[in-house]
N, C-alpha and C. Protein backbone atom coordinates (compact mmCIF):
# COMPACT_ATOMS: atom_id res chain seq x y z
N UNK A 1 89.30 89.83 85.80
CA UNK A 1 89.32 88.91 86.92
C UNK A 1 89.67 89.69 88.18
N UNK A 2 88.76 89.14 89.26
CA UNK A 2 88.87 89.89 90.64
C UNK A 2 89.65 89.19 91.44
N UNK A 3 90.75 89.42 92.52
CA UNK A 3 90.88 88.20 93.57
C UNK A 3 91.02 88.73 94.50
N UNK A 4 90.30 88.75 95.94
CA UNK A 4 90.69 89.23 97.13
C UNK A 4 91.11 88.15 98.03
N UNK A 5 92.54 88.54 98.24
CA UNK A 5 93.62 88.28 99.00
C UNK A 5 93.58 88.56 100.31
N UNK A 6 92.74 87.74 101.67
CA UNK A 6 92.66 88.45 102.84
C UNK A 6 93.30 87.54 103.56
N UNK A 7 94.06 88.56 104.60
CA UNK A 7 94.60 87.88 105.93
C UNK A 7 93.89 87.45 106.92
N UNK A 8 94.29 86.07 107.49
CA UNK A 8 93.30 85.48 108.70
C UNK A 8 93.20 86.12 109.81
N UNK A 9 92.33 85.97 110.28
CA UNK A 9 92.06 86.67 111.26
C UNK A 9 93.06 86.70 112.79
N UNK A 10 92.97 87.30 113.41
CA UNK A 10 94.26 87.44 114.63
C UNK A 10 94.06 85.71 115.22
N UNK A 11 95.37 85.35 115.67
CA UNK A 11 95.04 84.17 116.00
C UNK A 11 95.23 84.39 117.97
N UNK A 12 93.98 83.29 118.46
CA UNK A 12 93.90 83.78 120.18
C UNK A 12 95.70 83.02 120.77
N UNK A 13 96.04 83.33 120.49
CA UNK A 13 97.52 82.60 121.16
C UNK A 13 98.51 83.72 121.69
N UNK A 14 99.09 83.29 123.14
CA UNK A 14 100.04 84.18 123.26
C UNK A 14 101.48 83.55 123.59
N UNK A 15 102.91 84.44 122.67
CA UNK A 15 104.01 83.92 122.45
C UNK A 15 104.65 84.06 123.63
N UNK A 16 105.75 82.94 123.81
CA UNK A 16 106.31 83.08 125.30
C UNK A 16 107.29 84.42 124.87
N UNK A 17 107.56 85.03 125.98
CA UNK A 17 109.14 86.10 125.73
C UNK A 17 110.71 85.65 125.13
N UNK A 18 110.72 84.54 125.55
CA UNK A 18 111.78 83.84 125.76
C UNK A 18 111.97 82.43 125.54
N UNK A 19 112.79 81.85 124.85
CA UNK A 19 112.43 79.86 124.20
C UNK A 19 113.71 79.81 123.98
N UNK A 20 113.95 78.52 124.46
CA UNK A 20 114.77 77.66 123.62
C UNK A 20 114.48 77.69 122.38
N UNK A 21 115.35 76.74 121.58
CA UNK A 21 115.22 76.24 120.46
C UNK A 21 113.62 75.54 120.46
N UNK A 22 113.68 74.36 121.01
CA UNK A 22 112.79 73.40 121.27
C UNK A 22 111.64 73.95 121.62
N UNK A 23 111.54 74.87 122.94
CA UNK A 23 110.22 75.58 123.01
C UNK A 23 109.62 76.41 121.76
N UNK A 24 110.64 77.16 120.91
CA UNK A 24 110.15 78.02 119.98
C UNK A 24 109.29 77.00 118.99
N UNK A 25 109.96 75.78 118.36
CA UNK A 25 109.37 75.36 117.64
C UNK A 25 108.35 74.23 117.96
N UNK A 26 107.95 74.33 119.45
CA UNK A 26 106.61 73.81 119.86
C UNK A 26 106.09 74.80 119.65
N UNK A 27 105.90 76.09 120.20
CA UNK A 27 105.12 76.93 120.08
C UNK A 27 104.30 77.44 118.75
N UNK A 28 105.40 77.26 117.27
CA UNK A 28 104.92 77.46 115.94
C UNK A 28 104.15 76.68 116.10
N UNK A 29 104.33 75.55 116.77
CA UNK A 29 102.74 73.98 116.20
C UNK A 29 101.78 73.99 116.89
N UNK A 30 101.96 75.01 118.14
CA UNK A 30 100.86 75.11 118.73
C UNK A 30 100.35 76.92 118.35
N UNK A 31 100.89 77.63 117.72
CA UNK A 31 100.13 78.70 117.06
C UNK A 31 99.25 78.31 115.99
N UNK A 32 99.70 77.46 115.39
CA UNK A 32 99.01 76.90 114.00
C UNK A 32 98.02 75.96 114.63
N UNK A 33 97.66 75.44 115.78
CA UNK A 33 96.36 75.16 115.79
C UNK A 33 95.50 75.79 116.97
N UNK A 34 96.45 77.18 117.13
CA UNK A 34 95.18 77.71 118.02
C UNK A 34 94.41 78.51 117.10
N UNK A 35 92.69 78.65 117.86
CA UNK A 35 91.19 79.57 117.56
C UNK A 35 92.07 80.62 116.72
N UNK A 36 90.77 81.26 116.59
CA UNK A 36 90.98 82.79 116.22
C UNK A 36 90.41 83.34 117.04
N UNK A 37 90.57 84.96 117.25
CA UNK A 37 89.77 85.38 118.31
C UNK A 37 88.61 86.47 117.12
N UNK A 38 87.67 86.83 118.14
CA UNK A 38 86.50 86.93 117.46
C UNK A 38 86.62 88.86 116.74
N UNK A 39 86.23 88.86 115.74
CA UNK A 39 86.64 90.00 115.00
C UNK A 39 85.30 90.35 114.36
N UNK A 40 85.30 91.69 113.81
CA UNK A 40 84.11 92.12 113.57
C UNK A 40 85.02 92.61 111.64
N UNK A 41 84.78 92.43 110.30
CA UNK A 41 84.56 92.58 109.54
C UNK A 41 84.25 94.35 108.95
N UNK A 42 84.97 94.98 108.41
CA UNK A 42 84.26 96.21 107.85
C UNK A 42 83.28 96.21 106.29
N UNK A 43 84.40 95.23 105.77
CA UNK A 43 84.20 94.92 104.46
C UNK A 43 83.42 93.56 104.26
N UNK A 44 82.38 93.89 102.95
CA UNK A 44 81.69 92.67 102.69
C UNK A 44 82.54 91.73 101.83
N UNK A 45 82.85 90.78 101.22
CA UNK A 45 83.25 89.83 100.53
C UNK A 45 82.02 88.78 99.33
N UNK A 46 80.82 88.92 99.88
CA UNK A 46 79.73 88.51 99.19
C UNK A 46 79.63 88.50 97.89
N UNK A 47 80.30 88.84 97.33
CA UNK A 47 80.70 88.65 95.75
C UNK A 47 81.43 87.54 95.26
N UNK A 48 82.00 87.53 96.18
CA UNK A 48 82.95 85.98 95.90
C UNK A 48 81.87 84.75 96.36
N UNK A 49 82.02 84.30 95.20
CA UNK A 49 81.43 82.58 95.64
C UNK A 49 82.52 81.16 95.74
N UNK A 50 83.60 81.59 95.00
CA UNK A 50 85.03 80.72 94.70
C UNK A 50 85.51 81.24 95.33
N UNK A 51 85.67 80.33 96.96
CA UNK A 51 86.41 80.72 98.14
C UNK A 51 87.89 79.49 98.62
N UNK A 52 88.95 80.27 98.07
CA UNK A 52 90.23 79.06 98.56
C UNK A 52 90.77 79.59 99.39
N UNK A 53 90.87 78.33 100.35
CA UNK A 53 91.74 78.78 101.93
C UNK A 53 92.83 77.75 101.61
N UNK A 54 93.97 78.09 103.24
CA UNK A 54 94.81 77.15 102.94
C UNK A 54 94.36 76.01 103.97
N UNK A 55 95.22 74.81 104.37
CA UNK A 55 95.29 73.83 105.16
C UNK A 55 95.46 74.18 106.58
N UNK A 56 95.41 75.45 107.15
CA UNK A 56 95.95 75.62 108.40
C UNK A 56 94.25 76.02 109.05
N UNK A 57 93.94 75.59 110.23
CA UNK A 57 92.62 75.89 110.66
C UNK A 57 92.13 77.62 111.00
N UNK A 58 93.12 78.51 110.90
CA UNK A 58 93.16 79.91 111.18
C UNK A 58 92.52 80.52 109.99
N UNK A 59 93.04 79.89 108.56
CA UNK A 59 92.55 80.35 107.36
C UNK A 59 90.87 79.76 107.18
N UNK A 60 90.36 78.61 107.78
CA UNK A 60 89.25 78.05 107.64
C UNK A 60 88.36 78.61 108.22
N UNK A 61 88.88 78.99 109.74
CA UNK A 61 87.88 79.28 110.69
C UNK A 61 87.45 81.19 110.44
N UNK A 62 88.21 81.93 109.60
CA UNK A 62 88.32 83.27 109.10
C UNK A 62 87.15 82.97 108.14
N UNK A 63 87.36 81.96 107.06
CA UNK A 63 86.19 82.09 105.86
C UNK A 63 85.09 81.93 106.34
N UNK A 64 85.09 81.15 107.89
CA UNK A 64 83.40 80.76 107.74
C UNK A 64 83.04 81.95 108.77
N UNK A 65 83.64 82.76 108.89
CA UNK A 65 83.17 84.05 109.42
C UNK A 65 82.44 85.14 108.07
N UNK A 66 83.91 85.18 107.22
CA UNK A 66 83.64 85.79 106.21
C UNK A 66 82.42 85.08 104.83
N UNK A 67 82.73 83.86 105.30
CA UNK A 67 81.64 83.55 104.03
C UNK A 67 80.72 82.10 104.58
N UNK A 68 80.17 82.59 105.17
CA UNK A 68 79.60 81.18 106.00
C UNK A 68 78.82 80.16 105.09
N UNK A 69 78.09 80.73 104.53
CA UNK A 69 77.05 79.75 103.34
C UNK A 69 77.93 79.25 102.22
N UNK A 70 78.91 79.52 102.25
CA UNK A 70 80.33 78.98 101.08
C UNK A 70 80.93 77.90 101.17
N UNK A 71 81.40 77.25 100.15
CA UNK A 71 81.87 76.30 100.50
C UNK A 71 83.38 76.38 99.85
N UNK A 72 84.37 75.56 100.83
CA UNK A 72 85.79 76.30 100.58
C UNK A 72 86.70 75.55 99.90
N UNK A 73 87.49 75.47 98.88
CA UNK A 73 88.43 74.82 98.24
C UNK A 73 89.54 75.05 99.18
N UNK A 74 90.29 74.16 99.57
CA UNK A 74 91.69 73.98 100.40
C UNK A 74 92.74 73.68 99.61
N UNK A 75 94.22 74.09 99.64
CA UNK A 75 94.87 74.26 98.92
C UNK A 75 95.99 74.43 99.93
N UNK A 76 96.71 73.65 99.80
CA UNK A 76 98.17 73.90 100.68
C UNK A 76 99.37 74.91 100.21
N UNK A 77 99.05 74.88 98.51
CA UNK A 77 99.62 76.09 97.99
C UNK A 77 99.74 77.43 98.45
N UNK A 78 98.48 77.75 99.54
CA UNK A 78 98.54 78.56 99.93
C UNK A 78 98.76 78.74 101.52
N UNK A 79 99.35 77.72 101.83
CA UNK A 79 99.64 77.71 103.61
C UNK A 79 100.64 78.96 104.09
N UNK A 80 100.69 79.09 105.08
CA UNK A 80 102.06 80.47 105.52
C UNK A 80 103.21 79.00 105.04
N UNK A 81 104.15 80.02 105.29
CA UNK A 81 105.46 79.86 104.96
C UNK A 81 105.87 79.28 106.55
N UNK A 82 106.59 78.04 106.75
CA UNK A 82 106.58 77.51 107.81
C UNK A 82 108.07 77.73 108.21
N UNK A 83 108.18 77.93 109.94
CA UNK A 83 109.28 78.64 110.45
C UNK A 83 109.44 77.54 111.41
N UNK A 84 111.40 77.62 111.83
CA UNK A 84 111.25 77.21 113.05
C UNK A 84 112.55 77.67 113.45
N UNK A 85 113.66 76.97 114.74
CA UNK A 85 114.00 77.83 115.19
C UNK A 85 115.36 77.78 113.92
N UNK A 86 116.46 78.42 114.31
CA UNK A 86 117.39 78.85 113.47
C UNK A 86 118.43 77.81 113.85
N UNK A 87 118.89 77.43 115.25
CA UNK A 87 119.82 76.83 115.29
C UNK A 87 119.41 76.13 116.71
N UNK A 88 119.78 74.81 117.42
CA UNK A 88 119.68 74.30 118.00
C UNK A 88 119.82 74.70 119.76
N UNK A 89 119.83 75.03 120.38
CA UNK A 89 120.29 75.63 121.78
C UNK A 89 119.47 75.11 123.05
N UNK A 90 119.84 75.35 124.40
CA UNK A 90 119.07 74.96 125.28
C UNK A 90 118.91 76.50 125.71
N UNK A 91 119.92 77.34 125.37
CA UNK A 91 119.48 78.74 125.74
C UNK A 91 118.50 79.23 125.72
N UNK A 92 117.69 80.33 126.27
CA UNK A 92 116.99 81.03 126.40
C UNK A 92 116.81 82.26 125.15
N UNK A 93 116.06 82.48 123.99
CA UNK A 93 116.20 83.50 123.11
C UNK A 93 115.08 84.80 122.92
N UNK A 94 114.93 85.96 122.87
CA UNK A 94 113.63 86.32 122.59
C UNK A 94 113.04 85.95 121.05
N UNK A 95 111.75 85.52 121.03
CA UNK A 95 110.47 85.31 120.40
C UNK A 95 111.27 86.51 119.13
N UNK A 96 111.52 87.56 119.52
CA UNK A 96 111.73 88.17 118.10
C UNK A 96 112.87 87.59 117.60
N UNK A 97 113.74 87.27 118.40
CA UNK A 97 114.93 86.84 117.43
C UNK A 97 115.23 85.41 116.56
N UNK A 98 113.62 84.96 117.13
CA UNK A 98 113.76 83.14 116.24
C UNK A 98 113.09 83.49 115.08
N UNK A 99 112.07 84.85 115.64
CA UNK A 99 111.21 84.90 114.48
C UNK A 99 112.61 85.65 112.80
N UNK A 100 113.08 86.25 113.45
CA UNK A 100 114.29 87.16 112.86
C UNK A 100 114.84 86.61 111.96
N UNK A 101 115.77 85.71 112.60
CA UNK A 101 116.41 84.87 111.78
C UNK A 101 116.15 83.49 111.26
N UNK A 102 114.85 83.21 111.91
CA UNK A 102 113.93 81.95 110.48
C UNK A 102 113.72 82.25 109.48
N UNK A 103 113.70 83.80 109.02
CA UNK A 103 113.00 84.70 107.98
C UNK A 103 114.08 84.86 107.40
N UNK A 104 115.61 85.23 107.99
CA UNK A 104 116.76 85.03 107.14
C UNK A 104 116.80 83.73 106.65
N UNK A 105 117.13 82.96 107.54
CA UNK A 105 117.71 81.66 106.72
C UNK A 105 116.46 81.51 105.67
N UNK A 106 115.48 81.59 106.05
CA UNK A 106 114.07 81.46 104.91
C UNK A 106 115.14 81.90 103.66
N UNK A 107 115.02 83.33 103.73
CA UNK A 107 115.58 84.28 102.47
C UNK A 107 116.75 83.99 101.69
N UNK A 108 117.50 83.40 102.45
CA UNK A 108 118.63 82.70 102.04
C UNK A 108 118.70 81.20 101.51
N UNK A 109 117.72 80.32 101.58
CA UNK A 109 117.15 78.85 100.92
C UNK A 109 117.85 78.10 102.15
N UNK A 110 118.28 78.47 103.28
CA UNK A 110 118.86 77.44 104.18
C UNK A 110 118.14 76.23 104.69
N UNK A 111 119.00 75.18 104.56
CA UNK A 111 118.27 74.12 104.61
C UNK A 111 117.75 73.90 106.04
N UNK A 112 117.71 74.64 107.12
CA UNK A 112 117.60 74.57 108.52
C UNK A 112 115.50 75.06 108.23
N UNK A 113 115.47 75.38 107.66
CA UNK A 113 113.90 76.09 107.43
C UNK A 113 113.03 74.89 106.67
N UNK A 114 111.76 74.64 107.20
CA UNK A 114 111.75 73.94 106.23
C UNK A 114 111.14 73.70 105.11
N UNK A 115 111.24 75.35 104.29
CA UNK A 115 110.81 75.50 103.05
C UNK A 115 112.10 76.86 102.96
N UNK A 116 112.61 77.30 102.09
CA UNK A 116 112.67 78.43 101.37
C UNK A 116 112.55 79.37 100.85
N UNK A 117 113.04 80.53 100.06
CA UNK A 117 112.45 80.93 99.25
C UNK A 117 112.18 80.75 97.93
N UNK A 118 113.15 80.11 97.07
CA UNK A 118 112.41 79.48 95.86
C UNK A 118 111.61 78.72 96.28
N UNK A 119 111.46 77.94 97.31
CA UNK A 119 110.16 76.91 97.31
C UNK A 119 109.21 77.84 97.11
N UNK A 120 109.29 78.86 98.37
CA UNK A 120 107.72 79.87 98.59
C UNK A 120 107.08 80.16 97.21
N UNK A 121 108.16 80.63 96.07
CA UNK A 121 108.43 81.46 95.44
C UNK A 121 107.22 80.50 94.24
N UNK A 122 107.87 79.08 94.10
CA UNK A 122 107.92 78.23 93.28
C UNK A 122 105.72 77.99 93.82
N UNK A 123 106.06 77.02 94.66
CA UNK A 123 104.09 77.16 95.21
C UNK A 123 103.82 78.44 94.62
N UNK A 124 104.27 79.72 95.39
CA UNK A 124 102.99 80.78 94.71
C UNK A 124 102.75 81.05 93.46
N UNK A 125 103.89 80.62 92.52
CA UNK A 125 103.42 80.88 90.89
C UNK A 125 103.11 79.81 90.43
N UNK A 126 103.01 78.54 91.25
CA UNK A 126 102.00 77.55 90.62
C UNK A 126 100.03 77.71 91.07
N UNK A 127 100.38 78.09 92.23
CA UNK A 127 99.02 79.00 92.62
C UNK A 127 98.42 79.93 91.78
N UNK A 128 99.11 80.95 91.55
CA UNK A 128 99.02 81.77 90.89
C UNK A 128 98.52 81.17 89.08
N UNK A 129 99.18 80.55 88.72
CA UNK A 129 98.66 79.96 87.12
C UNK A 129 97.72 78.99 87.19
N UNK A 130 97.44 78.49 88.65
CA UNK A 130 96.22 77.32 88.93
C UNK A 130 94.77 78.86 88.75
N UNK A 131 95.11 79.49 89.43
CA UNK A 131 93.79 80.44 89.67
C UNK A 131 93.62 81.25 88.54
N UNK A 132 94.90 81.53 87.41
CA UNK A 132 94.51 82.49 86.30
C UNK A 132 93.56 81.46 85.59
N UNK A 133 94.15 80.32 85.42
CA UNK A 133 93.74 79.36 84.56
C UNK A 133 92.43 79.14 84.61
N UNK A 134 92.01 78.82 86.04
CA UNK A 134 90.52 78.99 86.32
C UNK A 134 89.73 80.02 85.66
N UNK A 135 90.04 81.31 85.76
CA UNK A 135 89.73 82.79 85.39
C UNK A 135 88.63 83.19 85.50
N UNK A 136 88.29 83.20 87.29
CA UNK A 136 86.94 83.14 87.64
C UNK A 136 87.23 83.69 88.66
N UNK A 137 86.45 85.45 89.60
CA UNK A 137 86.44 85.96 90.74
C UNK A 137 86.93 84.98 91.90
N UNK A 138 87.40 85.21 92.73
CA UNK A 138 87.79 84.12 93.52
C UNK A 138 87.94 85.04 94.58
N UNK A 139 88.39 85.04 96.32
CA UNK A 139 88.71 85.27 97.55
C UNK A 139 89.96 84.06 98.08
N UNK A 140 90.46 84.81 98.63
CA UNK A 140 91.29 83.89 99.05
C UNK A 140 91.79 84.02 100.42
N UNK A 141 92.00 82.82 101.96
CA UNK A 141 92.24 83.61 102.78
C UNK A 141 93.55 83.01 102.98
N UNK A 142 94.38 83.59 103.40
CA UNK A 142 95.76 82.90 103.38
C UNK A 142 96.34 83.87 104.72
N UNK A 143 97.78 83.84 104.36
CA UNK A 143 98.91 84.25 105.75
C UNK A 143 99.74 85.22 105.47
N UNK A 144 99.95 85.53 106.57
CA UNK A 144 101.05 87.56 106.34
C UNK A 144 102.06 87.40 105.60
N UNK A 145 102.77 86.81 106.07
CA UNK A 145 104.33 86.03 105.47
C UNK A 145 104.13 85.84 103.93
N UNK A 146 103.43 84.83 103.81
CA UNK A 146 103.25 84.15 102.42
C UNK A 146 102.59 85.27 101.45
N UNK A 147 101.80 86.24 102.62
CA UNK A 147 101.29 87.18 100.87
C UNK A 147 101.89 88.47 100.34
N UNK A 148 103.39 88.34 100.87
CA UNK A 148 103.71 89.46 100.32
C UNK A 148 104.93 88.11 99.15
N UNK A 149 104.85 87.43 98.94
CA UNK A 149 105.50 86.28 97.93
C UNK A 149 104.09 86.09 96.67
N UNK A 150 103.29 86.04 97.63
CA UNK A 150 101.94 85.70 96.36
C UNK A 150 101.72 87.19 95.90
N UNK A 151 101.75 88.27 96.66
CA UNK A 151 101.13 89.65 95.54
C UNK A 151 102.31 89.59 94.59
N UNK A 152 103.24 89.80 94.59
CA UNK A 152 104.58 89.71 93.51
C UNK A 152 104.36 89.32 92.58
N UNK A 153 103.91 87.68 92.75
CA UNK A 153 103.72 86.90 91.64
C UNK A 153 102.36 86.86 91.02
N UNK A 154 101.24 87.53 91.54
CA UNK A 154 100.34 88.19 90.92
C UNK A 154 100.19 88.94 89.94
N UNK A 155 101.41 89.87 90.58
CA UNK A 155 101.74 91.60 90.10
C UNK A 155 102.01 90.83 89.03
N UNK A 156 103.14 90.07 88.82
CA UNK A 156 103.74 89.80 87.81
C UNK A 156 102.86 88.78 86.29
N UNK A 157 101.68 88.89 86.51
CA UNK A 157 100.70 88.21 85.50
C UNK A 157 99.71 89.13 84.95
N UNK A 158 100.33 90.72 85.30
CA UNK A 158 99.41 92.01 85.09
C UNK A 158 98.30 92.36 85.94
N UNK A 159 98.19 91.57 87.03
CA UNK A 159 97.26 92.72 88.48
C UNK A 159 97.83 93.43 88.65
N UNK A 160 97.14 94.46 88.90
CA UNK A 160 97.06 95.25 89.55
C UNK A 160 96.42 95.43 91.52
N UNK A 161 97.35 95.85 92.33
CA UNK A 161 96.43 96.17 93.41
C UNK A 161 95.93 97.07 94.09
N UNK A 162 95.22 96.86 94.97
CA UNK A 162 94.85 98.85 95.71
C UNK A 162 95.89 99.04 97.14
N UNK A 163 96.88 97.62 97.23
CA UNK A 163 97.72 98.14 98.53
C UNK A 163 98.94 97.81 98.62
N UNK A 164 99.74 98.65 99.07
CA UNK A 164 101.76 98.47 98.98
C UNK A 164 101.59 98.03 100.66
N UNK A 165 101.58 97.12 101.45
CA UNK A 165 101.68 97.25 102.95
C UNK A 165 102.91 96.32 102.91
N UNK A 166 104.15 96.75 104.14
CA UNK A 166 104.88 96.19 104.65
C UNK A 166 104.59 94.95 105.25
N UNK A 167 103.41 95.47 106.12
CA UNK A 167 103.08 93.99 107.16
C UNK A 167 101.58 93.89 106.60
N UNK A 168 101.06 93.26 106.25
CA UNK A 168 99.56 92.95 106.13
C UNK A 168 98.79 93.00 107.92
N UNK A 169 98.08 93.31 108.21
CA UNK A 169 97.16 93.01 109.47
C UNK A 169 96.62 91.80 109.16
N UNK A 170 95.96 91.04 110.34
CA UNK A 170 95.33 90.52 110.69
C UNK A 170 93.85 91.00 109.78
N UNK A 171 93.35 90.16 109.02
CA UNK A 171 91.60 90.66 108.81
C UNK A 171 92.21 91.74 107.45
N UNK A 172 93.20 91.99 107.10
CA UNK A 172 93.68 93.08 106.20
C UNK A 172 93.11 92.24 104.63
N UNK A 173 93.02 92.88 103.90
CA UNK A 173 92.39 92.49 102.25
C UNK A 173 93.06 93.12 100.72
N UNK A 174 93.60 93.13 100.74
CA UNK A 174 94.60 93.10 99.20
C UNK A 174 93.44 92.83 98.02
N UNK A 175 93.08 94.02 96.75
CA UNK A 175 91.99 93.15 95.82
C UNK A 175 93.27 93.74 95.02
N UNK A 176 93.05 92.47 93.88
CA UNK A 176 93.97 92.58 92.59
C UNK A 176 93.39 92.12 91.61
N UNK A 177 93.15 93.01 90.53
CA UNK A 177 92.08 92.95 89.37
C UNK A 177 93.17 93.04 88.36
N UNK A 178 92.76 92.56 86.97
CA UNK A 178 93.48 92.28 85.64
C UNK A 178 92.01 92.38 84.69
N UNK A 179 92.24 93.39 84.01
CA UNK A 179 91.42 93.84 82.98
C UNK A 179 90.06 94.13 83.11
N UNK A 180 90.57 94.95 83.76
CA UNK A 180 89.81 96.45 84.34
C UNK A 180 90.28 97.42 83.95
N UNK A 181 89.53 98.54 84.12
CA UNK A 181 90.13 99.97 83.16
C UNK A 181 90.46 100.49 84.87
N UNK A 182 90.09 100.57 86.37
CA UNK A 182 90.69 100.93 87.75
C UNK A 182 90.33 100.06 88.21
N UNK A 183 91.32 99.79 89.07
CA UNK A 183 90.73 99.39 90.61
C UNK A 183 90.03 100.52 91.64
């Protein structure tokens, strides 16, 4: 079994420097429904005909770049991991530091987030046994955050992959094969 794991494409939005509380977590709801901006592809994907995206329009509008004549199974299982701010303020914060510590409290199950990490944890290995179960080539386009939680729990059903990346890119592709003699 084949599955390529690709990241959506760059999304056209730009983050303020500086937010409140309140601004930061308008801004997550308005990243999640801005375009994508227009990208050019190195790699073909045409092998895949079993194409699952998630619920967010960034992952949709990526497949029908990548697989236009396809038709796409949606799956919330595979949405990013949803952030917001950490603690309440009228202050002024930088953009890195909401992003910073949403990702802690994430890591930590704090109830201020509003998912976790056993949640993350919990979706991706039900994902994960929805798609072995299937046991059919598949593509998948999903989110940066969320796929370094889903390769894990991949790894952990005997894939194998061809990439260790810290941060996934934008347009970046992860393949993870199980019973194959290489990737």
């Amino acid at each position: 079994m084949k599955i390529a794991i690709i990241r959506h494409a760059e999304v056209d939005f730009i983050w303020g420097r500086r937010c409140s509380s309140k601004e930061f977590d308008l801004e997550c709801g308005l990243y999640d429904s801005s375009p994508i901006k227009e990208t050019v592809y190195r790699q073909s994907f045409r092998e895949f005909k079993k194409i699952y995206i998630s619920e967010l329009s960034r992952s949709r509008d990526t497949a029908e770049r990548l697989f236009p004549d396809e038709e796409y199974i949606r799956s919330g299982l595979i949405n990013e991991v949803p952030l917001r701010s950490s603690f309440d303020t009228k202050g002024k914060m930088p953009v890195w530091f909401w992003n910073i510590s949403g990702r802690l409290q994430w890591f930590v199950n704090s109830k201020r987030q509003p998912e976790g990490r056993k949640q993350t944890i919990k979706r991706a290995r039900r994902y994960v046994e929805m798609i072995c179960k299937d046991n059919a080539d598949c593509a998948l386009v999903t989110h940066g955050f969320f796929m370094h939680t889903l390769i894990k729990e991949i790894k952990k059903t005997g894939f194998k992959t061809n990439n260790r990346s810290v941060k996934y890119k934008n347009g970046e592709c992860v393949i993870a094969e199980k019973g194959y003699e290489t990737i």
